[in-house]
PDB file of N, CA and C in Angstrom:
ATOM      1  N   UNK A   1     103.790   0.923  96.560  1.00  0.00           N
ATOM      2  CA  UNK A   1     104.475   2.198  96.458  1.00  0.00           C
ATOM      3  C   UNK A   1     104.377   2.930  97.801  1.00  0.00           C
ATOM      4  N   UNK A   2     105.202   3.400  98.217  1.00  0.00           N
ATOM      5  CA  UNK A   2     105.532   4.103  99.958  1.00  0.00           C
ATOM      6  C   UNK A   2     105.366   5.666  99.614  1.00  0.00           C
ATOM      7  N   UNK A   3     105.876   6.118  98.381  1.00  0.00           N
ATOM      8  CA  UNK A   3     105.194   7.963  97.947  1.00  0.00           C
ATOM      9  C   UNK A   3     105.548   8.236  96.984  1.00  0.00           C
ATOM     10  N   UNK A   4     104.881   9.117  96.273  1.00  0.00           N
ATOM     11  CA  UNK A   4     104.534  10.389  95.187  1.00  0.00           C
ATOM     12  C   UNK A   4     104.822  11.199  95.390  1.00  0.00           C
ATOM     13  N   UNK A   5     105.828  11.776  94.598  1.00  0.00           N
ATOM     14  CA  UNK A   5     105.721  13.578  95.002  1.00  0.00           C
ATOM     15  C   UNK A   5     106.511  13.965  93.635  1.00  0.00           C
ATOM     16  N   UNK A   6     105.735  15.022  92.952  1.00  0.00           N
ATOM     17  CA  UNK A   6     105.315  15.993  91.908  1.00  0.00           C
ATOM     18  C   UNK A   6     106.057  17.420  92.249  1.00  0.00           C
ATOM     19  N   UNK A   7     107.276  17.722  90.842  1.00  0.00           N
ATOM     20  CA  UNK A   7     107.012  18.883  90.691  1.00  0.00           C
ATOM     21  C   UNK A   7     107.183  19.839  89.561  1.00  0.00           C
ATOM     22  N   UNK A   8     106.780  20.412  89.024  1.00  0.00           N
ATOM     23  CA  UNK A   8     106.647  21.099  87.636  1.00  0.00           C
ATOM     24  C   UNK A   8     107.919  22.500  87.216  1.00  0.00           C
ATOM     25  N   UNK A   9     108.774  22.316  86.521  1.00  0.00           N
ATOM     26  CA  UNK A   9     109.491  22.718  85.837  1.00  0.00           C
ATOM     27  C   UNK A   9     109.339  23.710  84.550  1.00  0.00           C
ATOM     28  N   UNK A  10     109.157  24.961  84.475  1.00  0.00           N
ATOM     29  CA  UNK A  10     109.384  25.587  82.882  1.00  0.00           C
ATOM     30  C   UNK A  10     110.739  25.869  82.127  1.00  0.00           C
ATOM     31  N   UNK A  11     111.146  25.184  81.560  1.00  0.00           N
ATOM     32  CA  UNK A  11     112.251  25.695  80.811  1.00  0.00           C
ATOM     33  C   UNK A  11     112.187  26.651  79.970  1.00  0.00           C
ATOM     34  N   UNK A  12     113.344  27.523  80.872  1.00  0.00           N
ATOM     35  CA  UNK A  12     113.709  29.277  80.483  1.00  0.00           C
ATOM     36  C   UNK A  12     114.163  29.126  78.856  1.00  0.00           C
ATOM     37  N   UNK A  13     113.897  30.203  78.158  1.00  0.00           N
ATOM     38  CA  UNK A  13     114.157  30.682  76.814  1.00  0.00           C
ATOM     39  C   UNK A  13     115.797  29.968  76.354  1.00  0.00           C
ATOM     40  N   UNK A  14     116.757  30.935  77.828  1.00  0.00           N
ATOM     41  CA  UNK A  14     117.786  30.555  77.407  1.00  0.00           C
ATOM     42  C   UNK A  14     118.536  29.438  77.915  1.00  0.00           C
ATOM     43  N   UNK A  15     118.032  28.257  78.922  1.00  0.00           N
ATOM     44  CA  UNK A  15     118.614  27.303  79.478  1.00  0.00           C
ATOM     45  C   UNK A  15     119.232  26.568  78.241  1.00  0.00           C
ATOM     46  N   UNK A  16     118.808  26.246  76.834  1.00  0.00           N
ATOM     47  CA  UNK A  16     119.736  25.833  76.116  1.00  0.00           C
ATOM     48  C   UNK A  16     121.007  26.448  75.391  1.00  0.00           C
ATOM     49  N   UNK A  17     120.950  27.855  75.757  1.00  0.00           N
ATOM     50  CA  UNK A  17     122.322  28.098  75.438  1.00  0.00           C
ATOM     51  C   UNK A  17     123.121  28.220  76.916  1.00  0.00           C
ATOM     52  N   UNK A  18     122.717  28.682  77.725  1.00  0.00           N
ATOM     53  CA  UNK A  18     123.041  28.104  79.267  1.00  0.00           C
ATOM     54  C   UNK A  18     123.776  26.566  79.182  1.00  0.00           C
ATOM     55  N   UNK A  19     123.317  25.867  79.313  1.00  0.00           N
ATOM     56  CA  UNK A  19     124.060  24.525  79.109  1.00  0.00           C
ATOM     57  C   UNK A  19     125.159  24.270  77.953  1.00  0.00           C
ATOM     58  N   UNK A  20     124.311  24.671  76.973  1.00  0.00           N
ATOM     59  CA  UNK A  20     125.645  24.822  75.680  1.00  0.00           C
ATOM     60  C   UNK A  20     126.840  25.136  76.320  1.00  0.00           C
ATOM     61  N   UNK A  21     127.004  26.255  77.027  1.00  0.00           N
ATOM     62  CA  UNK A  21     128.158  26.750  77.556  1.00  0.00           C
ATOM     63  C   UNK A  21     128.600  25.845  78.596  1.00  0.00           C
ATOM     64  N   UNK A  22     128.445  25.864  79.377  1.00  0.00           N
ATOM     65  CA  UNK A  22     128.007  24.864  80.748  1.00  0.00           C
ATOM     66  C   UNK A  22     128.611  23.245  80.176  1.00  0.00           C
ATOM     67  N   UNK A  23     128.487  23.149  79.192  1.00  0.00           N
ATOM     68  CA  UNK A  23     128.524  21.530  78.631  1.00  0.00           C
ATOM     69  C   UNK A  23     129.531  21.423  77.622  1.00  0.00           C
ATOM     70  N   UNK A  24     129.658  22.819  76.531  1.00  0.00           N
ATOM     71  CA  UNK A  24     130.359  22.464  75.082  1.00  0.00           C
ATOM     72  C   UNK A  24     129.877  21.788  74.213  1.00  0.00           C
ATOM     73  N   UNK A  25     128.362  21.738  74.656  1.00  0.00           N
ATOM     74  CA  UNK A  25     127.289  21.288  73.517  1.00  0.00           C
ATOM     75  C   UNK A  25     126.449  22.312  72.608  1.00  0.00           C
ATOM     76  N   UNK A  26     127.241  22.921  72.012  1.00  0.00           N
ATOM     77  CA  UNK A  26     127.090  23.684  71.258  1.00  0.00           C
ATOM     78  C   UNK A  26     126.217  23.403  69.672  1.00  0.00           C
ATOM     79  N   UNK A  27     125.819  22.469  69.179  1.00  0.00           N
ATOM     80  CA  UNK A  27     125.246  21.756  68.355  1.00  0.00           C
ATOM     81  C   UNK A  27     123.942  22.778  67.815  1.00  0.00           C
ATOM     82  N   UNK A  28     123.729  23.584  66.733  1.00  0.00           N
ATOM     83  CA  UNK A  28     123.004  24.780  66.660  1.00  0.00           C
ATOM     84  C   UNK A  28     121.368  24.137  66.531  1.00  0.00           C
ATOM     85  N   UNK A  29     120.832  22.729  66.776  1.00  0.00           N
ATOM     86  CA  UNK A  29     119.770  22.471  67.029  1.00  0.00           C
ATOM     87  C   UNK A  29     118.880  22.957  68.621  1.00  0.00           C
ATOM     88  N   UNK A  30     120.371  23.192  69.138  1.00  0.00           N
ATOM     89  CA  UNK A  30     119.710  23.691  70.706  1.00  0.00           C
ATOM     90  C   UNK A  30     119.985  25.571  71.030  1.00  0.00           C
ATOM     91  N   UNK A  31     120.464  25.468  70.058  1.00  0.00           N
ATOM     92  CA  UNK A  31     120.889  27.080  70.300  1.00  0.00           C
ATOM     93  C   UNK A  31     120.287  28.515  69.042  1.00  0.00           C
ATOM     94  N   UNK A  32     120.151  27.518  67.868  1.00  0.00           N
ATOM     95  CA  UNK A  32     119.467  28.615  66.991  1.00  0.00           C
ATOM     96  C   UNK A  32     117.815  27.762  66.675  1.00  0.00           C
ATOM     97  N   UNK A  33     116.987  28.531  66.906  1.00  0.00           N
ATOM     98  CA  UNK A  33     115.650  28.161  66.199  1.00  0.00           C
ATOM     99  C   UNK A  33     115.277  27.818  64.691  1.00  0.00           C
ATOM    100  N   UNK A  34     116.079  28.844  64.104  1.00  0.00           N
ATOM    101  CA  UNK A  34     115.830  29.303  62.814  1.00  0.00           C
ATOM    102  C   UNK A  34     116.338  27.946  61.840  1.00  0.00           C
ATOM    103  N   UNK A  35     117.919  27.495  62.121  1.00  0.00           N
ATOM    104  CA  UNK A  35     118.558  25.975  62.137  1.00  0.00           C
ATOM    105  C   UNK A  35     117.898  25.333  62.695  1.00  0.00           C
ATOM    106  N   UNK A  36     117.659  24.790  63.944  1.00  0.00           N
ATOM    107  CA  UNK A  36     116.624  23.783  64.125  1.00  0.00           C
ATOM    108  C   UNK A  36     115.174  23.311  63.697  1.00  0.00           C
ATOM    109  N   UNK A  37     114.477  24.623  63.144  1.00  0.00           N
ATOM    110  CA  UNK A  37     113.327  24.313  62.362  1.00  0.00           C
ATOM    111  C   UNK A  37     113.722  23.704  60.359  1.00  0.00           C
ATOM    112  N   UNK A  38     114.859  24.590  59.964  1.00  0.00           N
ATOM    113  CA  UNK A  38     114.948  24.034  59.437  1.00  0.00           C
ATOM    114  C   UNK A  38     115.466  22.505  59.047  1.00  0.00           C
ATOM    115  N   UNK A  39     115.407  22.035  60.086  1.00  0.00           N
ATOM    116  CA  UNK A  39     115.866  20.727  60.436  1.00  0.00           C
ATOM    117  C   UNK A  39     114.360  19.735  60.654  1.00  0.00           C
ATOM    118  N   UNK A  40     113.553  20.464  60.558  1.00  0.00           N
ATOM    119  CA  UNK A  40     112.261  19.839  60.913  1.00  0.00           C
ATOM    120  C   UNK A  40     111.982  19.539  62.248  1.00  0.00           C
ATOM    121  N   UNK A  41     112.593  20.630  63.271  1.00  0.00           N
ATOM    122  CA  UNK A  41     111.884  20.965  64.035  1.00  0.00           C
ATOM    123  C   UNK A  41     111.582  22.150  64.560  1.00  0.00           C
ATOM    124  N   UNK A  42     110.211  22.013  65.866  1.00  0.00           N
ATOM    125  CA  UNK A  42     109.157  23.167  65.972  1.00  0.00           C
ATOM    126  C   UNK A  42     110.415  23.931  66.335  1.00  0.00           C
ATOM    127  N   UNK A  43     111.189  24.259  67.309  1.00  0.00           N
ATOM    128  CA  UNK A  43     111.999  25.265  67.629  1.00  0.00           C
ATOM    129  C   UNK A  43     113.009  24.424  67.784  1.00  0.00           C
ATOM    130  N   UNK A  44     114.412  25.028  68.883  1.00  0.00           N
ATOM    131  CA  UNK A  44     115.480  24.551  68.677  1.00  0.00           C
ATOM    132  C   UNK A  44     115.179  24.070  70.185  1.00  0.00           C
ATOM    133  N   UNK A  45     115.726  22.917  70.636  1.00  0.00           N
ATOM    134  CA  UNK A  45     115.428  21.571  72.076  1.00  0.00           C
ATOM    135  C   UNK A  45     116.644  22.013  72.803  1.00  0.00           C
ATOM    136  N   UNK A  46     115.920  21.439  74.300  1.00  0.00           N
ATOM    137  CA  UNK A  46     116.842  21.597  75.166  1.00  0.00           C
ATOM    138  C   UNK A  46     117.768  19.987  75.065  1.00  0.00           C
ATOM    139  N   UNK A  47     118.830  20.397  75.527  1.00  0.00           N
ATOM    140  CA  UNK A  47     119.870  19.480  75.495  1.00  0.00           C
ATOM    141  C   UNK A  47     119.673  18.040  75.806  1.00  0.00           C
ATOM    142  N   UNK A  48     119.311  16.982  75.718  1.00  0.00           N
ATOM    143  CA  UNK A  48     118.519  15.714  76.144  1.00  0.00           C
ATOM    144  C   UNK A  48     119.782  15.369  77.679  1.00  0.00           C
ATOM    145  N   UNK A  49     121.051  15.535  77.497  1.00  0.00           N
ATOM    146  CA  UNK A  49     121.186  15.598  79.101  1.00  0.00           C
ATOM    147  C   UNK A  49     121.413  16.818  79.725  1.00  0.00           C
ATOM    148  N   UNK A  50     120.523  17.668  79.745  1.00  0.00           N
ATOM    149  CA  UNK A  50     119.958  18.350  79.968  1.00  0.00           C
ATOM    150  C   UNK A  50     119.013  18.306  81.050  1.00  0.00           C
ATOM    151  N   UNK A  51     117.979  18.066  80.784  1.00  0.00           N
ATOM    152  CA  UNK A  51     116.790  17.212  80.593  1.00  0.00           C
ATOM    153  C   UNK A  51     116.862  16.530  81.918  1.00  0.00           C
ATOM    154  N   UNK A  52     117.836  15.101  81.311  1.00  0.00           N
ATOM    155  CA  UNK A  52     118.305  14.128  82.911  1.00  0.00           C
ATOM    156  C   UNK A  52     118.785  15.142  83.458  1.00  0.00           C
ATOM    157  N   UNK A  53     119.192  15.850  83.904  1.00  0.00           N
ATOM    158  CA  UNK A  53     120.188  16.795  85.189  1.00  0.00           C
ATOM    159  C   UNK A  53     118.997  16.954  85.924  1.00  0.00           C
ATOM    160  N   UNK A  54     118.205  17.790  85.002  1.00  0.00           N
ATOM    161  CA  UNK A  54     117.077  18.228  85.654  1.00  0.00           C
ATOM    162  C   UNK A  54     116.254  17.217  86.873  1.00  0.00           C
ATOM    163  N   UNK A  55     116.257  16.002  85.969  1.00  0.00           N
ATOM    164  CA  UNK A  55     115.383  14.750  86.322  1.00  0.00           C
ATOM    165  C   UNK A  55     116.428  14.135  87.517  1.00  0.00           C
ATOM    166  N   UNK A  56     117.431  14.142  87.370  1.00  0.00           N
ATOM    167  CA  UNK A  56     118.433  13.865  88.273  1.00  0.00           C
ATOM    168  C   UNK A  56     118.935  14.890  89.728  1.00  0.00           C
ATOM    169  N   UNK A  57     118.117  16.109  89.401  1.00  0.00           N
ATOM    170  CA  UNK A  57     118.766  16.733  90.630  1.00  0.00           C
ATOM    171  C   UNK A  57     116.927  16.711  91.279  1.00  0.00           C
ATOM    172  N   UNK A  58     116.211  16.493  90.692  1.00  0.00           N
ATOM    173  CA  UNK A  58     114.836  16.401  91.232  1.00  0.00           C
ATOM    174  C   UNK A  58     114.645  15.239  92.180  1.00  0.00           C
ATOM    175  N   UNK A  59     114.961  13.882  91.768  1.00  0.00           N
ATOM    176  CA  UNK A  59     115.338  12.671  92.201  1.00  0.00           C
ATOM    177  C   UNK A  59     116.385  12.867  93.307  1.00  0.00           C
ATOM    178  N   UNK A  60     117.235  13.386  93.566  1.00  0.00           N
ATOM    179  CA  UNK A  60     118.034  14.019  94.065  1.00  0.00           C
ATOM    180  C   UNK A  60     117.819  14.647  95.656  1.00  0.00           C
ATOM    181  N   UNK A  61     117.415  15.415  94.985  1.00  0.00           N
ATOM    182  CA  UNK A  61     117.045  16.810  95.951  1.00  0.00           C
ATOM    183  C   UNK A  61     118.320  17.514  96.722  1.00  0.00           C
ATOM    184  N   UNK A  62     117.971  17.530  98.227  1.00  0.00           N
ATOM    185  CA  UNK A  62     119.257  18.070  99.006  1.00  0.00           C
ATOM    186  C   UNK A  62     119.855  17.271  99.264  1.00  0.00           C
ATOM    187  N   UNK A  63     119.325  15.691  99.064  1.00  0.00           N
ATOM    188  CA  UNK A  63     120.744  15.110  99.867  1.00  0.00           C
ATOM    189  C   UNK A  63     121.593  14.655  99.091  1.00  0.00           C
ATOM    190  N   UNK A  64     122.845  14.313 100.066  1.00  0.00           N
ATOM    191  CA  UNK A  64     124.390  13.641  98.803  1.00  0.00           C
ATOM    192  C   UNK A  64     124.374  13.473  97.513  1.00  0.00           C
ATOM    193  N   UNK A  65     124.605  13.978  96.217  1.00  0.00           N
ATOM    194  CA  UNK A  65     124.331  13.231  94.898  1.00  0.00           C
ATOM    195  C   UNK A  65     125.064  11.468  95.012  1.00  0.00           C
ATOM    196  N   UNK A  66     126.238  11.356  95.818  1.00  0.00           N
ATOM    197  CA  UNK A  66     126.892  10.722  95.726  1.00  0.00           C
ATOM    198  C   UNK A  66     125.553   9.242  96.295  1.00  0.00           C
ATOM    199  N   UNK A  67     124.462   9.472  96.778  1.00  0.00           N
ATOM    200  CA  UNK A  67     123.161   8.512  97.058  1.00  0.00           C
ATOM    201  C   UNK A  67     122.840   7.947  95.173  1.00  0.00           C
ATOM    202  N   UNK A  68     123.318   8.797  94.759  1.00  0.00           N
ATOM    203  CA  UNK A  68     122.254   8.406  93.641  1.00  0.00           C
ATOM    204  C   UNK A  68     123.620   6.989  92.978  1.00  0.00           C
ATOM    205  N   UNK A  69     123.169   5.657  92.885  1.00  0.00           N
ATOM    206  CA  UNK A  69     123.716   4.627  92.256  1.00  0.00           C
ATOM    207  C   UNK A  69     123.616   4.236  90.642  1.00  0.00           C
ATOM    208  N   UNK A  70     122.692   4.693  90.051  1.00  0.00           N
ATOM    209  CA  UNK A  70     122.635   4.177  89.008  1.00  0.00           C
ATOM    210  C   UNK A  70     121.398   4.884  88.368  1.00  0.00           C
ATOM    211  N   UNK A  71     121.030   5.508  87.367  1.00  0.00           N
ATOM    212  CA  UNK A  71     119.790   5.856  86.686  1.00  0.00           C
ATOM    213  C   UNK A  71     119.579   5.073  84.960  1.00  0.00           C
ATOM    214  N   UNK A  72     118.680   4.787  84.721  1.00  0.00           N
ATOM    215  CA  UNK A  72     117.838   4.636  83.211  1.00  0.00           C
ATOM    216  C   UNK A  72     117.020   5.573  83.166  1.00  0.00           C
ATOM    217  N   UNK A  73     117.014   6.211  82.045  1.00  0.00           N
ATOM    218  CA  UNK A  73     115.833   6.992  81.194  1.00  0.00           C
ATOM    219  C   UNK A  73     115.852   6.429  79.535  1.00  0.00           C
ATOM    220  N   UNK A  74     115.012   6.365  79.167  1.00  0.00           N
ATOM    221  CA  UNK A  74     114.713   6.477  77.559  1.00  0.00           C
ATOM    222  C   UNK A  74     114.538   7.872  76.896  1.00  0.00           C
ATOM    223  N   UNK A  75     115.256   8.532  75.823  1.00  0.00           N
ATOM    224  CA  UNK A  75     114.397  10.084  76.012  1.00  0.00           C
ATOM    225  C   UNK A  75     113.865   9.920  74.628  1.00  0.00           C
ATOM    226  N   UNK A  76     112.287  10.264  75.167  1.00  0.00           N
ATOM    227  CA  UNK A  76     111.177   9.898  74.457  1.00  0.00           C
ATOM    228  C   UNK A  76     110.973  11.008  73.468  1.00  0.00           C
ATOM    229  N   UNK A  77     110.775  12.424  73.752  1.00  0.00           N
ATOM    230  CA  UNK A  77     110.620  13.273  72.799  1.00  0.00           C
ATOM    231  C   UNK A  77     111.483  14.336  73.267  1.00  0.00           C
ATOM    232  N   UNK A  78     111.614  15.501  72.449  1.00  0.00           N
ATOM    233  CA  UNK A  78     112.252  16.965  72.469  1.00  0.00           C
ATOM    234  C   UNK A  78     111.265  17.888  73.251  1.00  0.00           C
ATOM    235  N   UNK A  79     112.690  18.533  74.426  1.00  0.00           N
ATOM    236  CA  UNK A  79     112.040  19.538  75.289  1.00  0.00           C
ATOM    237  C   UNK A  79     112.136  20.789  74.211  1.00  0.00           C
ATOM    238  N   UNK A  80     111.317  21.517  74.546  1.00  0.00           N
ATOM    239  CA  UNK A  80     111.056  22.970  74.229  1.00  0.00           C
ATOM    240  C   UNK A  80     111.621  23.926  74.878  1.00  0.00           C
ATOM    241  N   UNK A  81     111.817  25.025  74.826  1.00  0.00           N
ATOM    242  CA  UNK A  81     112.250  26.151  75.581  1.00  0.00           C
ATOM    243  C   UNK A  81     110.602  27.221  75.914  1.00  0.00           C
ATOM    244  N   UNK A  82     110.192  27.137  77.107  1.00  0.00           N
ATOM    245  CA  UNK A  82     108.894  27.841  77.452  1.00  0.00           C
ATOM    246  C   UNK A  82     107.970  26.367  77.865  1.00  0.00           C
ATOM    247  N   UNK A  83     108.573  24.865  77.465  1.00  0.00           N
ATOM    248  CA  UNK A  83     108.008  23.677  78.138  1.00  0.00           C
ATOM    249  C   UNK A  83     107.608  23.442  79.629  1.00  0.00           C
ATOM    250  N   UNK A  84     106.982  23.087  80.068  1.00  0.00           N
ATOM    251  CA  UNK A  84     106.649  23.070  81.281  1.00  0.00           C
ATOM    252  C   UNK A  84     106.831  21.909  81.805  1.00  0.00           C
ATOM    253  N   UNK A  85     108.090  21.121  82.214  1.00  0.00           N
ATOM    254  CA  UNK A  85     107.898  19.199  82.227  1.00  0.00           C
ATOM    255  C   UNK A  85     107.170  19.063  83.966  1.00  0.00           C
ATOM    256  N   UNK A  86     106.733  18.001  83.926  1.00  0.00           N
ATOM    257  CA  UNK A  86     106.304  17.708  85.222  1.00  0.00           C
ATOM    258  C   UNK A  86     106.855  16.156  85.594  1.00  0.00           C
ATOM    259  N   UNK A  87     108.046  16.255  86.951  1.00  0.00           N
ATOM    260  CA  UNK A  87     108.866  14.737  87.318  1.00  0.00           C
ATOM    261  C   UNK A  87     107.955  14.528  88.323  1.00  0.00           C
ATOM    262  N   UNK A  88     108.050  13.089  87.996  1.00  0.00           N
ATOM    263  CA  UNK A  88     106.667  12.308  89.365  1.00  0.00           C
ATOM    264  C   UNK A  88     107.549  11.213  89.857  1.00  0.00           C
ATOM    265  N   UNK A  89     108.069  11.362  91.326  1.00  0.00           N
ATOM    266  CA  UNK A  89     108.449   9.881  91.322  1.00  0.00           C
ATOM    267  C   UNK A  89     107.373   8.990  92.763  1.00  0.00           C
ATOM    268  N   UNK A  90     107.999   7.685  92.442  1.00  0.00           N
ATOM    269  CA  UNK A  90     107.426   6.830  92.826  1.00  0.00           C
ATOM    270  C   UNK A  90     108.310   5.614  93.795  1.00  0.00           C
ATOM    271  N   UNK A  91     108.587   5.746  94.791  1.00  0.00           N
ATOM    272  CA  UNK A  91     109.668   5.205  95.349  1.00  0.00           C
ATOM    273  C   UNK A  91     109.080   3.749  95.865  1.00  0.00           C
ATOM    274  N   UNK A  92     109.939   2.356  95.531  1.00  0.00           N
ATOM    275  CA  UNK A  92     109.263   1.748  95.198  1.00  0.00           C
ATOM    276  C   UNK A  92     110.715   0.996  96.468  1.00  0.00           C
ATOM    277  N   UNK A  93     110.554  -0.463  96.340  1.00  0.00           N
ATOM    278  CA  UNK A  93     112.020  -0.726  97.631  1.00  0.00           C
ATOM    279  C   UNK A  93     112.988  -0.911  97.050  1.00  0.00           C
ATOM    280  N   UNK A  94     113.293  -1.229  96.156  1.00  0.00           N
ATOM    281  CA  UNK A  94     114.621  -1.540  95.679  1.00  0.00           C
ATOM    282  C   UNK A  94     114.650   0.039  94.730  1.00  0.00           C
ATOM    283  N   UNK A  95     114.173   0.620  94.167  1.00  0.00           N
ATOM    284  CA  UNK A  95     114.506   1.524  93.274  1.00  0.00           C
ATOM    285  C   UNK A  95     113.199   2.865  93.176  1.00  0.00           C
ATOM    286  N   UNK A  96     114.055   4.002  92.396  1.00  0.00           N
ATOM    287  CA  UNK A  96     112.649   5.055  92.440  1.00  0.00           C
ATOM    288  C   UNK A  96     112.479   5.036  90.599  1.00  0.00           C
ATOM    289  N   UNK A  97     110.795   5.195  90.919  1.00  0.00           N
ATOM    290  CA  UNK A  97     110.240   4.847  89.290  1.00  0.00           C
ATOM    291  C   UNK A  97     109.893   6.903  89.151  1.00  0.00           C
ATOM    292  N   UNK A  98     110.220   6.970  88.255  1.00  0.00           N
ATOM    293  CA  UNK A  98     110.030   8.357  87.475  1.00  0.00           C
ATOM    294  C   UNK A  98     109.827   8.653  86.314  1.00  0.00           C
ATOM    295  N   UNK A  99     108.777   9.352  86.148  1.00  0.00           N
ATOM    296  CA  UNK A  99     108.441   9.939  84.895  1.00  0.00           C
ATOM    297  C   UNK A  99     108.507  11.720  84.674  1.00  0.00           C
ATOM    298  N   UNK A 100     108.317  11.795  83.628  1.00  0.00           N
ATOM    299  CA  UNK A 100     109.129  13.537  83.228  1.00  0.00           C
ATOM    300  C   UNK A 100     108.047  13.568  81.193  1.00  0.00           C
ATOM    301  N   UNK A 101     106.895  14.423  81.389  1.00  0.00           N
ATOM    302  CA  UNK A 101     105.730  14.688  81.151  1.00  0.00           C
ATOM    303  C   UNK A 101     105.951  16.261  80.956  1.00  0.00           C
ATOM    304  N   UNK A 102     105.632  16.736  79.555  1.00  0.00           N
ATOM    305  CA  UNK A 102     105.461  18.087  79.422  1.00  0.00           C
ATOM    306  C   UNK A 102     104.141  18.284  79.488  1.00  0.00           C
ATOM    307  N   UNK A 103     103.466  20.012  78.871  1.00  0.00           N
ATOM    308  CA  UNK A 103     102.450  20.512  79.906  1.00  0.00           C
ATOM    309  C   UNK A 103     101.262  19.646  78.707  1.00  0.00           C
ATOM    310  N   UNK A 104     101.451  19.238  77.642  1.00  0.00           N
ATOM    311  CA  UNK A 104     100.950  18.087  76.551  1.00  0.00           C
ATOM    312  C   UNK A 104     100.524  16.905  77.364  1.00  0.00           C
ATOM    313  N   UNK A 105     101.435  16.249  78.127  1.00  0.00           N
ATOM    314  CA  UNK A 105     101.005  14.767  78.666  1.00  0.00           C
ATOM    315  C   UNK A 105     101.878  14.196  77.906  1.00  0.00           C
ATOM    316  N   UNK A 106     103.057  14.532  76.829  1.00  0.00           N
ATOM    317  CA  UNK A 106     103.851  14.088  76.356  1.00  0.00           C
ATOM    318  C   UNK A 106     104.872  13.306  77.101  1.00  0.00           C
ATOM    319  N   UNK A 107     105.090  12.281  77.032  1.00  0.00           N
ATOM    320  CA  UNK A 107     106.502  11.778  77.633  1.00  0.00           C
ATOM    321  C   UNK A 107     107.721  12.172  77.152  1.00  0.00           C
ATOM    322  N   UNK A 108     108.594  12.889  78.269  1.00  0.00           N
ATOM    323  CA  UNK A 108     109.559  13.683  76.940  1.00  0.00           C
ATOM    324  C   UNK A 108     110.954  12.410  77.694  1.00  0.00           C
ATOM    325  N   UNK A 109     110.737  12.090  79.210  1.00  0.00           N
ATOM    326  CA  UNK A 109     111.502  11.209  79.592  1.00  0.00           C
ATOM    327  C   UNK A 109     110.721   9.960  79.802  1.00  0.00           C
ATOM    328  N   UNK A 110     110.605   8.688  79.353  1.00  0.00           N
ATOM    329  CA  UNK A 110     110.254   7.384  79.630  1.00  0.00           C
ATOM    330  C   UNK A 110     110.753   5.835  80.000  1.00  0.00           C
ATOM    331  N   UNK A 111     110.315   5.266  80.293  1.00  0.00           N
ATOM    332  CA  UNK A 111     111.310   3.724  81.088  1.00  0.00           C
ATOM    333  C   UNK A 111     112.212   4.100  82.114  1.00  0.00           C
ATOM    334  N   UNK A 112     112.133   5.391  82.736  1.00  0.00           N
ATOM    335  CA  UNK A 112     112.664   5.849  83.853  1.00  0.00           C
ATOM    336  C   UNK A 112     112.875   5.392  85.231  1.00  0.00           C
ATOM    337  N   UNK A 113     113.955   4.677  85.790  1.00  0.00           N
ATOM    338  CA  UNK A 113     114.167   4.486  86.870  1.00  0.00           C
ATOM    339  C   UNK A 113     115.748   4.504  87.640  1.00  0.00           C
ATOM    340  N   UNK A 114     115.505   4.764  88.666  1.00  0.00           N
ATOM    341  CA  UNK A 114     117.368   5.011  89.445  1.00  0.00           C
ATOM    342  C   UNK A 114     117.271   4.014  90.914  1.00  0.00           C
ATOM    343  N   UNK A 115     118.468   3.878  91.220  1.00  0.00           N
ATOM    344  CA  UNK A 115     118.382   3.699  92.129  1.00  0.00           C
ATOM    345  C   UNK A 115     119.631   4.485  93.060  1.00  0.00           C
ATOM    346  N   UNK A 116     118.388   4.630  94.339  1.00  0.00           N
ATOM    347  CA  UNK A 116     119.485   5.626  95.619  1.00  0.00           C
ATOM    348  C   UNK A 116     119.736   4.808  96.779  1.00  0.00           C
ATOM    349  N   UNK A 117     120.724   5.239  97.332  1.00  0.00           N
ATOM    350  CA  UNK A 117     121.038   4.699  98.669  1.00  0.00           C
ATOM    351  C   UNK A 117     120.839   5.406  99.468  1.00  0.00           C
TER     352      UNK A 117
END
């Protein structure tokens, strides 16, 4: 591995209705709590591509998106709104290995990898 570099993320209250709009993913598991718990879950989740954008503009950074060739993620569990994820990547030669970890140690993104040019 050639480097590591870490950085930690809280997702705002309203980034899932933010994207809702933003996307037309309007689906009331990400936008009402009250519906999403009764759905059997803790609150209502951020958007799962969502999530990748995040993981994707981190991977990313300032240069060209048009670098980025190809990504895999698995999405392992539901972000929260007030979650704290933490992306780690790991740039490896042919491809960058990444993981995306809430403030739990939860894997919320897993089997994560892209490759950039």
């Amino acid at each position: 591995m050639n480097e590591r570099k870490k950085q930690t993320f809280t997702i705002d209250k309203y980034l899932p209705i933010y994207y809702a709009g933003a996307s037309g993913d309007f689906n009331l598991i990400h936008i009402d709590p009250e519906f999403a718990r009764k759905q059997g879950l803790k609150a209502n989740i951020l958007q799962g591509l969502c999530t990748l954008g995040i993981a994707t503009g981190f991977l990313v950074g300032q240069d060209d998106p048009d670098k980025l060739k190809s990504i895999k993620v698995r999405f392992a569990n539901p972000v929260l709104p007030g979650d704290k994820l933490t992306f780690a990547i790991e740039n490896t030669d042919a491809e960058e290995e990444f993981s995306a970890v809430n403030q739990r140690g939860d894997e919320v993104l897993s089997d994560c990898s892209a490759e950039l040019s």
